[in-house]
PDB file of N, CA and C in Angstrom:
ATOM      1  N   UNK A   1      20.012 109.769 302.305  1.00  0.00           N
ATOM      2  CA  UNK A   1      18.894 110.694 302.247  1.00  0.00           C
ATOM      3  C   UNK A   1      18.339 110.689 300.824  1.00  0.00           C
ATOM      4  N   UNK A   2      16.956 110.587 300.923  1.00  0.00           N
ATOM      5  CA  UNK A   2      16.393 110.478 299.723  1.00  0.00           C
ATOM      6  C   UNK A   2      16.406 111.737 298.930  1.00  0.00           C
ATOM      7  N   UNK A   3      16.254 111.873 297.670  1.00  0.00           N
ATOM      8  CA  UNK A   3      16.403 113.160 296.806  1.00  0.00           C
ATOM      9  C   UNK A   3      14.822 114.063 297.438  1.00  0.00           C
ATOM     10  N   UNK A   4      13.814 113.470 297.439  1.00  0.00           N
ATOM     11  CA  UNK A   4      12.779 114.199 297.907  1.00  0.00           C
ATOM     12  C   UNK A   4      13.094 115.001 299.276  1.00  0.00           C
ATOM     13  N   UNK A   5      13.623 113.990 299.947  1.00  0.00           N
ATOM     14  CA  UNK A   5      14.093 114.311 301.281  1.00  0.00           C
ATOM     15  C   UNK A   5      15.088 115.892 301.324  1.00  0.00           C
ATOM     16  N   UNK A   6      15.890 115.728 300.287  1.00  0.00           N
ATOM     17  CA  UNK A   6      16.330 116.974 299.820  1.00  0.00           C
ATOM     18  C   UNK A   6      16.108 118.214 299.871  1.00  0.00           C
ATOM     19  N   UNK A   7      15.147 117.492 298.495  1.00  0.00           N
ATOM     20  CA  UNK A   7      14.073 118.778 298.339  1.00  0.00           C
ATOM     21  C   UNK A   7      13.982 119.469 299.179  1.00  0.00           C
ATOM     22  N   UNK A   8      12.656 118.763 300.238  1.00  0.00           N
ATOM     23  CA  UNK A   8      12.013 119.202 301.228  1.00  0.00           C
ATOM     24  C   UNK A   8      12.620 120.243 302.147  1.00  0.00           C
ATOM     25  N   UNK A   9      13.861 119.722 302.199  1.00  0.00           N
ATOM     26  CA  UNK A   9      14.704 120.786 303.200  1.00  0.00           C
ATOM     27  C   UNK A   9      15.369 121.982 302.531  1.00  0.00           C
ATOM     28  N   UNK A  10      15.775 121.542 301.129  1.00  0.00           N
ATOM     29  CA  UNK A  10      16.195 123.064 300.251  1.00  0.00           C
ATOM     30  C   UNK A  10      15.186 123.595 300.675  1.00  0.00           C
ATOM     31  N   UNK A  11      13.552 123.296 300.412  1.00  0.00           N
ATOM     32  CA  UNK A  11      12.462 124.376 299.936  1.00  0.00           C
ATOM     33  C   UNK A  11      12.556 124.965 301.348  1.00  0.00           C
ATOM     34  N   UNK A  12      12.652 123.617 302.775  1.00  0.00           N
ATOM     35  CA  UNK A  12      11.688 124.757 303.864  1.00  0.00           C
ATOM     36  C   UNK A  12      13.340 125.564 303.959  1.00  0.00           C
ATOM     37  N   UNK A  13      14.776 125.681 303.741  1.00  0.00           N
ATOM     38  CA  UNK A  13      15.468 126.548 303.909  1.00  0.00           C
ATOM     39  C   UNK A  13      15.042 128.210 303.310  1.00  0.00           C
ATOM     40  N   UNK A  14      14.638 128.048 302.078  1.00  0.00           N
ATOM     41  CA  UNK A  14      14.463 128.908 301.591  1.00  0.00           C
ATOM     42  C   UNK A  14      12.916 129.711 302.043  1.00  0.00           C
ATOM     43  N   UNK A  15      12.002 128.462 302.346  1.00  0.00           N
ATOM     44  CA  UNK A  15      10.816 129.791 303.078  1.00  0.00           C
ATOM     45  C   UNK A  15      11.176 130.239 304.230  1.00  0.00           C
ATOM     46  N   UNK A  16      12.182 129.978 305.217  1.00  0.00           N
ATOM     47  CA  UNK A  16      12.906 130.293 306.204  1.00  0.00           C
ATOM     48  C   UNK A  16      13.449 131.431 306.050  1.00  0.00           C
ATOM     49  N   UNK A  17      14.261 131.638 304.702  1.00  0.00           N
ATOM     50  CA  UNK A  17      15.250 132.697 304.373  1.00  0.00           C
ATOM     51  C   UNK A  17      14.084 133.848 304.073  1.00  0.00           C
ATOM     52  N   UNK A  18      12.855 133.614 303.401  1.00  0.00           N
ATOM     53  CA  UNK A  18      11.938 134.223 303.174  1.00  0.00           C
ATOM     54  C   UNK A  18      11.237 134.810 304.189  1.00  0.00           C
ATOM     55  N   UNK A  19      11.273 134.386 305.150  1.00  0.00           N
ATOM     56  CA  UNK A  19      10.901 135.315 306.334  1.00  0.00           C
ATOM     57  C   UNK A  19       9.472 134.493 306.954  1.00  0.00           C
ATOM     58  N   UNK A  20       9.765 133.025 306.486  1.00  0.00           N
ATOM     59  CA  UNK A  20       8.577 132.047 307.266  1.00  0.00           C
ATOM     60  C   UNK A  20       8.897 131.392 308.460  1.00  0.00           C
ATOM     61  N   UNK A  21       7.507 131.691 308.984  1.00  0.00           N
ATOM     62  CA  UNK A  21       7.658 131.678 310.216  1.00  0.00           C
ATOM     63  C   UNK A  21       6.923 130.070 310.925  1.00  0.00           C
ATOM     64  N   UNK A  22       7.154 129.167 310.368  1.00  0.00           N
ATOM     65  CA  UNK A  22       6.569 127.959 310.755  1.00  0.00           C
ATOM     66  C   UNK A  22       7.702 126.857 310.820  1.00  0.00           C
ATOM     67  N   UNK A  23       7.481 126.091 311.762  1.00  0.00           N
ATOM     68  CA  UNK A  23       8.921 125.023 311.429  1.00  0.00           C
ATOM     69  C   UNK A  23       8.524 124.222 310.857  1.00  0.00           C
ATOM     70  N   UNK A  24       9.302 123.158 309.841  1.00  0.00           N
ATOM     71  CA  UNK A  24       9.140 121.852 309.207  1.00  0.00           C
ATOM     72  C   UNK A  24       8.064 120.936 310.032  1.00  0.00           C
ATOM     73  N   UNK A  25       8.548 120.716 311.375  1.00  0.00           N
ATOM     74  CA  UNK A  25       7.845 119.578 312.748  1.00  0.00           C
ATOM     75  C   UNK A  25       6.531 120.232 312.020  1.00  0.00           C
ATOM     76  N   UNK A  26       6.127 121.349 311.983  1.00  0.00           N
ATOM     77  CA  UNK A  26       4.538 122.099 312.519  1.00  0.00           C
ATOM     78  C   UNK A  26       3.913 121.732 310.805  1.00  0.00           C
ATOM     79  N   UNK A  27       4.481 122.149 309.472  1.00  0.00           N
ATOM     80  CA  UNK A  27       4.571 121.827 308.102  1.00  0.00           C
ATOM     81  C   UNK A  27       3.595 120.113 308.058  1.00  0.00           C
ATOM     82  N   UNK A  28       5.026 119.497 308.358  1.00  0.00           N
ATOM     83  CA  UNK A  28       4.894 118.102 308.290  1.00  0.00           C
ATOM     84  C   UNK A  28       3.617 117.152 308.954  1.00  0.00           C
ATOM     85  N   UNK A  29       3.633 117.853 310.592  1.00  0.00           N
ATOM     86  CA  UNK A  29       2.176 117.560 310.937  1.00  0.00           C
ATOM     87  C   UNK A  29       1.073 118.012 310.206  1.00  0.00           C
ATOM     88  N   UNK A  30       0.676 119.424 309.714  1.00  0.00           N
ATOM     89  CA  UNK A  30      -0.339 119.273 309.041  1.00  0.00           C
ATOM     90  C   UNK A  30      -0.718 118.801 308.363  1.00  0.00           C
ATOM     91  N   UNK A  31       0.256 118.290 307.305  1.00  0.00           N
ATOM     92  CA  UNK A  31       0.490 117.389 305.973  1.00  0.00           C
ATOM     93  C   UNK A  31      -0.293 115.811 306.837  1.00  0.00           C
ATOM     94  N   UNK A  32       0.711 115.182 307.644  1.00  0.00           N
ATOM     95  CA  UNK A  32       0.265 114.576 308.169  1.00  0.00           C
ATOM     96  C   UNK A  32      -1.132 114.424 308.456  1.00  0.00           C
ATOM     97  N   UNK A  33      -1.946 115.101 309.122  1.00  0.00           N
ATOM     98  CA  UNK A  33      -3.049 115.688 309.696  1.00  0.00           C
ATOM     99  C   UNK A  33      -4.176 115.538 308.552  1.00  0.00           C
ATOM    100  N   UNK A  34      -3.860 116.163 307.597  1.00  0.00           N
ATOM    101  CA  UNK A  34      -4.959 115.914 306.138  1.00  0.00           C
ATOM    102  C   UNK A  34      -4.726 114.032 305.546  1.00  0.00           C
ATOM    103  N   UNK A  35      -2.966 113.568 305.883  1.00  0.00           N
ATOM    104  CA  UNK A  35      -3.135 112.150 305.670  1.00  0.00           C
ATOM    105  C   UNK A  35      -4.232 111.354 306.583  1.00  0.00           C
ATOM    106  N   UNK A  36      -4.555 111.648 308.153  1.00  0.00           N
ATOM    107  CA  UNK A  36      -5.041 110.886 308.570  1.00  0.00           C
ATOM    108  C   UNK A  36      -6.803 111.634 308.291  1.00  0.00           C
ATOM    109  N   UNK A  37      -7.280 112.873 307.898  1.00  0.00           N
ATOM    110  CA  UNK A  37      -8.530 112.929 307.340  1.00  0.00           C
ATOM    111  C   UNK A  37      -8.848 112.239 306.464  1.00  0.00           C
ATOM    112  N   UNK A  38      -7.596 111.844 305.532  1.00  0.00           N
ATOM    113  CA  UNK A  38      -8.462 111.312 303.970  1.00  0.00           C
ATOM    114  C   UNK A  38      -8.418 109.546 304.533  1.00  0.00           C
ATOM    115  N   UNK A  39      -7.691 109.392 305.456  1.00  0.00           N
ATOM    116  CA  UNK A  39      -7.419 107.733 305.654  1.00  0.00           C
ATOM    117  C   UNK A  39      -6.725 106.990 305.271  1.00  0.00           C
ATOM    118  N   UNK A  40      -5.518 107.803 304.995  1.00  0.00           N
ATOM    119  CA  UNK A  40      -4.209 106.830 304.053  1.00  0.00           C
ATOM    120  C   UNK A  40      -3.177 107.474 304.899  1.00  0.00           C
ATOM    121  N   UNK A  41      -2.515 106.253 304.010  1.00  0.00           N
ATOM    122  CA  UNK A  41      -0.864 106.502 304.806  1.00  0.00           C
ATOM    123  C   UNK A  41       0.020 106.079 303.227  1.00  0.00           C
ATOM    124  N   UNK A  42       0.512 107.032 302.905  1.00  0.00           N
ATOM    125  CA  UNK A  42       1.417 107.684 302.341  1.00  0.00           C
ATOM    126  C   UNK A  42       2.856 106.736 302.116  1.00  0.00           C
ATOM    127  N   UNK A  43       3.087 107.163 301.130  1.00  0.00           N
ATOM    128  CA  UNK A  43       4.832 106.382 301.313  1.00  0.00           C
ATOM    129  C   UNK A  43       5.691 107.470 301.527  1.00  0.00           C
ATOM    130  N   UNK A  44       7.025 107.123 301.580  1.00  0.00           N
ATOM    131  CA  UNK A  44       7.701 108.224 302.245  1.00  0.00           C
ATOM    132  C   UNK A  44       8.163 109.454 301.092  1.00  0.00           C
ATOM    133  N   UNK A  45       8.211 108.951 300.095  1.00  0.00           N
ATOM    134  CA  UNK A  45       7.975 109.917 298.414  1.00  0.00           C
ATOM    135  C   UNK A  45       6.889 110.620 298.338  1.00  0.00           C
ATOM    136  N   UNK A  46       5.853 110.174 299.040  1.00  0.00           N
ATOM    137  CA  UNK A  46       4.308 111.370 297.964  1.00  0.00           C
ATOM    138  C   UNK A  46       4.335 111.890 299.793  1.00  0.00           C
ATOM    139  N   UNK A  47       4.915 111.755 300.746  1.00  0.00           N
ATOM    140  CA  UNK A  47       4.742 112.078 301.743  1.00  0.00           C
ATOM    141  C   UNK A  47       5.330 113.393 301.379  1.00  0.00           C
ATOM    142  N   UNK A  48       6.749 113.633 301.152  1.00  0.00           N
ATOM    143  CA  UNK A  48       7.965 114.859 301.091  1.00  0.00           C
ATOM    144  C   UNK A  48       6.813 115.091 299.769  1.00  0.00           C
ATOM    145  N   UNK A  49       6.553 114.740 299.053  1.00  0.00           N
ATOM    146  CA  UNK A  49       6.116 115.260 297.703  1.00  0.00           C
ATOM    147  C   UNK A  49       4.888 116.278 298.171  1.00  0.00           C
ATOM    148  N   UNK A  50       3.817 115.900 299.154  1.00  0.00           N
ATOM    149  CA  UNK A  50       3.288 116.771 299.600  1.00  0.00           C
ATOM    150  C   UNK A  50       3.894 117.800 300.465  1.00  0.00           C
ATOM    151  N   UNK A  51       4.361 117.718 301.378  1.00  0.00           N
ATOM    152  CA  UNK A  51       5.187 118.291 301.823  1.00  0.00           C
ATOM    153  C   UNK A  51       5.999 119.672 301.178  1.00  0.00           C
ATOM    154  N   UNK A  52       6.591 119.324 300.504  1.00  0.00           N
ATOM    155  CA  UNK A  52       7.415 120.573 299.560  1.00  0.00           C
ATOM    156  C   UNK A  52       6.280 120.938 299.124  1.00  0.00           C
ATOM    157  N   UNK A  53       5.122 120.654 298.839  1.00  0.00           N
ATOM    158  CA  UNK A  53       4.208 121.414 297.345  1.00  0.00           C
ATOM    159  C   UNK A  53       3.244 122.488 298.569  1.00  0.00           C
ATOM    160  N   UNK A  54       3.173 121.963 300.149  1.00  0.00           N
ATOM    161  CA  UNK A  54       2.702 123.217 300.890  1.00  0.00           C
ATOM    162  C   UNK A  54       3.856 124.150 301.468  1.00  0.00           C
ATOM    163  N   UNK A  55       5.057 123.798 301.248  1.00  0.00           N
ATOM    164  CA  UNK A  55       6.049 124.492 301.634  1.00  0.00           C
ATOM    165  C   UNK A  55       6.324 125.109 300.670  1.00  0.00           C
ATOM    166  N   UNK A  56       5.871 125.280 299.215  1.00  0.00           N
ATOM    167  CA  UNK A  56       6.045 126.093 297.904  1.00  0.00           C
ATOM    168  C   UNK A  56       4.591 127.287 297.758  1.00  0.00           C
ATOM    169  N   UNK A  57       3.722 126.759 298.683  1.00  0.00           N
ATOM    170  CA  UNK A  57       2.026 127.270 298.364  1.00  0.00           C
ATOM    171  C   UNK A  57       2.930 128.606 299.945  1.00  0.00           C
ATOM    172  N   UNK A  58       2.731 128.064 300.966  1.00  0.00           N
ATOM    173  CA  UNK A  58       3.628 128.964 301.831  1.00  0.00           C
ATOM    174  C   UNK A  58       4.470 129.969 301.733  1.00  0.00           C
ATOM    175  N   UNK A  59       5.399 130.055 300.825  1.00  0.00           N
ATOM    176  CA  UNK A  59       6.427 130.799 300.014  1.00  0.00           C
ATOM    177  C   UNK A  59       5.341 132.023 299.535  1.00  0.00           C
ATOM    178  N   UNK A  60       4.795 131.079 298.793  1.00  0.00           N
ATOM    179  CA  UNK A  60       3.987 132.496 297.499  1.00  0.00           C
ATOM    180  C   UNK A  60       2.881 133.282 298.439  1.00  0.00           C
ATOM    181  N   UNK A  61       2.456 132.463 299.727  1.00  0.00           N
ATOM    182  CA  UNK A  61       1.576 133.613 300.473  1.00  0.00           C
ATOM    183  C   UNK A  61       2.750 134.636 300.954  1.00  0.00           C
ATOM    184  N   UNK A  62       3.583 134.230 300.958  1.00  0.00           N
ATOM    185  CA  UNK A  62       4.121 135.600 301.970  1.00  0.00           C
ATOM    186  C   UNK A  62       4.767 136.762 300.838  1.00  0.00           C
ATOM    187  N   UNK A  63       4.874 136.162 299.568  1.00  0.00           N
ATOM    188  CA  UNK A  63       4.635 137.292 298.657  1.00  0.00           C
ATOM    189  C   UNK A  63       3.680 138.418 298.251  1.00  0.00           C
ATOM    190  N   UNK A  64       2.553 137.403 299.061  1.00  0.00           N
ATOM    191  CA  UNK A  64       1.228 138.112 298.513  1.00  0.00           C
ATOM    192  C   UNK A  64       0.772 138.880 299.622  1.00  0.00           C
ATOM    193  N   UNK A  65       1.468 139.083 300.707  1.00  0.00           N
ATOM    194  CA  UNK A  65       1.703 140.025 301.672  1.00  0.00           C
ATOM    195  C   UNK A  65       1.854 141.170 301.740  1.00  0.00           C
TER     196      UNK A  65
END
């Protein structure tokens, strides 16, 4: 498992613990979803790299709750 790969799952544990209510599958597709608007495909590093950075933007909305 890659270190990003890591990441990704520390962070979505912790917006989980935070009281988020979205799963990784649903996360990852959107991420996905903006890859296939812009027309690229990603490597599997800036993939998790996006990934964690909306699973960190996620976190801080539910602070701002």
């Amino acid at each position: 498992m890659s270190v990003s790969q890591q990441i990704k799952i520390q962070e979505f544990d912790k917006y989980i613990l935070q009281g988020g209510d979205q799963s990784l599958s649903n996360i990852e597709d959107l991420c996905t979803y903006g890859f296939v608007m812009m027309d690229t495909e990603p490597d599997e590093e800036t993939f998790n790299d996006v990934v964690i950075d909306v699973i960190r933007k996620l976190k801080l909305a539910l602070h701002l709750q």
